[in-house]
Protein backbone atom coordinates (compact mmCIF):
# COMPACT_ATOMS: atom_id res chain seq x y z
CA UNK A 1 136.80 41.79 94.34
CA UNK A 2 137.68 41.04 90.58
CA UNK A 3 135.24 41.95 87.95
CA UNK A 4 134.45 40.02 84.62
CA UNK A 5 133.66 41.65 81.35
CA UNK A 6 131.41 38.67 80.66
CA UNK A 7 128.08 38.91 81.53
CA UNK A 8 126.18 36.31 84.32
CA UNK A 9 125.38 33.12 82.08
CA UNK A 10 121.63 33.71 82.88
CA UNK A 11 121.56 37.45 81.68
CA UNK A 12 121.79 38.64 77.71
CA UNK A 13 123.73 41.49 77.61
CA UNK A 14 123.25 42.33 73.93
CA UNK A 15 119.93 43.45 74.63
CA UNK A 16 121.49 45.90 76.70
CA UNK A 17 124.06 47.19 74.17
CA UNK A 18 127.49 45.10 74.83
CA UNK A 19 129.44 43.31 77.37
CA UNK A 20 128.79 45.35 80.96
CA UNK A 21 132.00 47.83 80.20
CA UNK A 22 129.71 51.05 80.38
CA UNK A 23 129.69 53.11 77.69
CA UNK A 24 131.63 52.35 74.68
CA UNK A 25 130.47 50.56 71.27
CA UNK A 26 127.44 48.07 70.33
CA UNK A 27 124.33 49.08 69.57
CA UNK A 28 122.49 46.60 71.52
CA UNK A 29 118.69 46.14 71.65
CA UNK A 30 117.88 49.75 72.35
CA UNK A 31 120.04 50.61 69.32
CA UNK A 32 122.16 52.33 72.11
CA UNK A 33 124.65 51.27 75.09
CA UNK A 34 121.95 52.75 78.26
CA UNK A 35 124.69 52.34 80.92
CA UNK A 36 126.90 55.48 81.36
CA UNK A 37 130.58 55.41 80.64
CA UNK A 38 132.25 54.28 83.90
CA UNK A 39 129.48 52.57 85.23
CA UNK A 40 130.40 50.08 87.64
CA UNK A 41 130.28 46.64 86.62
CA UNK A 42 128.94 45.62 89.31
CA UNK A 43 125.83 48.07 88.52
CA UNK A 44 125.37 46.55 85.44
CA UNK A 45 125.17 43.39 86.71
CA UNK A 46 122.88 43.68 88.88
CA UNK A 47 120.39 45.97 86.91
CA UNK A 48 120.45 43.16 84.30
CA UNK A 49 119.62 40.27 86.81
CA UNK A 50 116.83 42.35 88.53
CA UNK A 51 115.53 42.98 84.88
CA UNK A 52 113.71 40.15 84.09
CA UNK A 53 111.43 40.89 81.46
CA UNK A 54 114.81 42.77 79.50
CA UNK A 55 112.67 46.20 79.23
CA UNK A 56 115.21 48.08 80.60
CA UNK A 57 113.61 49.48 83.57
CA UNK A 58 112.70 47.88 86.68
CA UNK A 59 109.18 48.09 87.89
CA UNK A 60 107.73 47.38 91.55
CA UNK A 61 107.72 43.31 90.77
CA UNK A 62 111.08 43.18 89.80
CA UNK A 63 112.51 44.93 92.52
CA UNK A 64 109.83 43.34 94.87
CA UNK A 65 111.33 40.12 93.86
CA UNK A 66 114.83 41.25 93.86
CA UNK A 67 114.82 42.58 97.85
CA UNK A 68 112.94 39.80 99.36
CA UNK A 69 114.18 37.18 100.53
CA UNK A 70 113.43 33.86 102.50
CA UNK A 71 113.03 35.50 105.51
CA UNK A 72 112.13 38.69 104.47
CA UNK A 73 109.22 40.01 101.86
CA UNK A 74 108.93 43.54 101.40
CA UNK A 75 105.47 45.02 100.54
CA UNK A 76 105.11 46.25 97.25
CA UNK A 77 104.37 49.39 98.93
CA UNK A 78 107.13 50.16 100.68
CA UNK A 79 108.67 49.04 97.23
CA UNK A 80 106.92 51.96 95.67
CA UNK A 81 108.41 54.28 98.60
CA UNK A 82 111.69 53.36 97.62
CA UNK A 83 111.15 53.67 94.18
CA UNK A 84 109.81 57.04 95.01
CA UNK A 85 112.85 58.24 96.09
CA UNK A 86 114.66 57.25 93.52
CA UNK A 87 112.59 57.35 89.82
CA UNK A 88 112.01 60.22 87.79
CA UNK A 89 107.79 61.30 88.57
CA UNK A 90 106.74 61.15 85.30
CA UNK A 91 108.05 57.52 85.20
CA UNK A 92 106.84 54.11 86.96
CA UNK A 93 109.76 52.30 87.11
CA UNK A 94 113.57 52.80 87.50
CA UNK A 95 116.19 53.57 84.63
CA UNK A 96 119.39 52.42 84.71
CA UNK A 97 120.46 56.04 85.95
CA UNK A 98 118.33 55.91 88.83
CA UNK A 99 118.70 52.08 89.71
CA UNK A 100 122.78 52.95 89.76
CA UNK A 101 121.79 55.78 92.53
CA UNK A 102 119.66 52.95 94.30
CA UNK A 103 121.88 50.55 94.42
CA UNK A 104 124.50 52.52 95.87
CA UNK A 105 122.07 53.90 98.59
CA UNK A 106 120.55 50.56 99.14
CA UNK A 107 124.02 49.33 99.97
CA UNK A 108 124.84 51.98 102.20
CA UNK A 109 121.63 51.08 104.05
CA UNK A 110 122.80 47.56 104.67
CA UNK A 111 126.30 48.28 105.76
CA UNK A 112 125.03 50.43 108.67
């Protein structure tokens, strides 16, 4: 699996602070990089095309939108389970940090 520094042609990575490396320079549109150093590239790329209003978080919609499929709609409450899980309480939708930590588990899930 090879991984590109450049971003998906659909996604603007400035507003997220650089070119999907993790860490390192840019000030992007948060005036800060929001991905960790070291986060997987794959992460980022993913966080940025389940994004779609470029907030930086991912709400219930997004992911919603991002786990269904054409055979398959989740409900947007079992959407709020898993974001549940996974979110800080005092937030309503996922941060970066978090979504890294669901994506991982969410993986998991499906390999099994």
């Amino acid at each position: 699996q090879s991984y590109s520094s450049q971003p998906p042609p659909s996604t603007s990575a400035s507003r997220y602070g650089g070119e999907g490396g993790g860490g390192g320079g840019g000030s992007g549109y948060y005036g800060y990089n929001p991905f960790p150093p070291g986060t997987d590239p794959e992460v980022i790329r993913s966080f940025q095309m389940v994004d779609r209003d470029r907030s930086g978080f991912i709400d219930d919609s997004e992911l919603q939108r991002a786990l269904s499929s054409a055979y398959h709609r989740f409900s947007l409450r079992t959407i709020r389970l898993l974001m549940f899980l996974f979110k800080d309480p005092s937030e309503k939708s996922l941060r970066i940090g978090k979504f890294a930590f669901f994506y991982v588990a969410y993986h998991l899930f499906v390999v099994l």
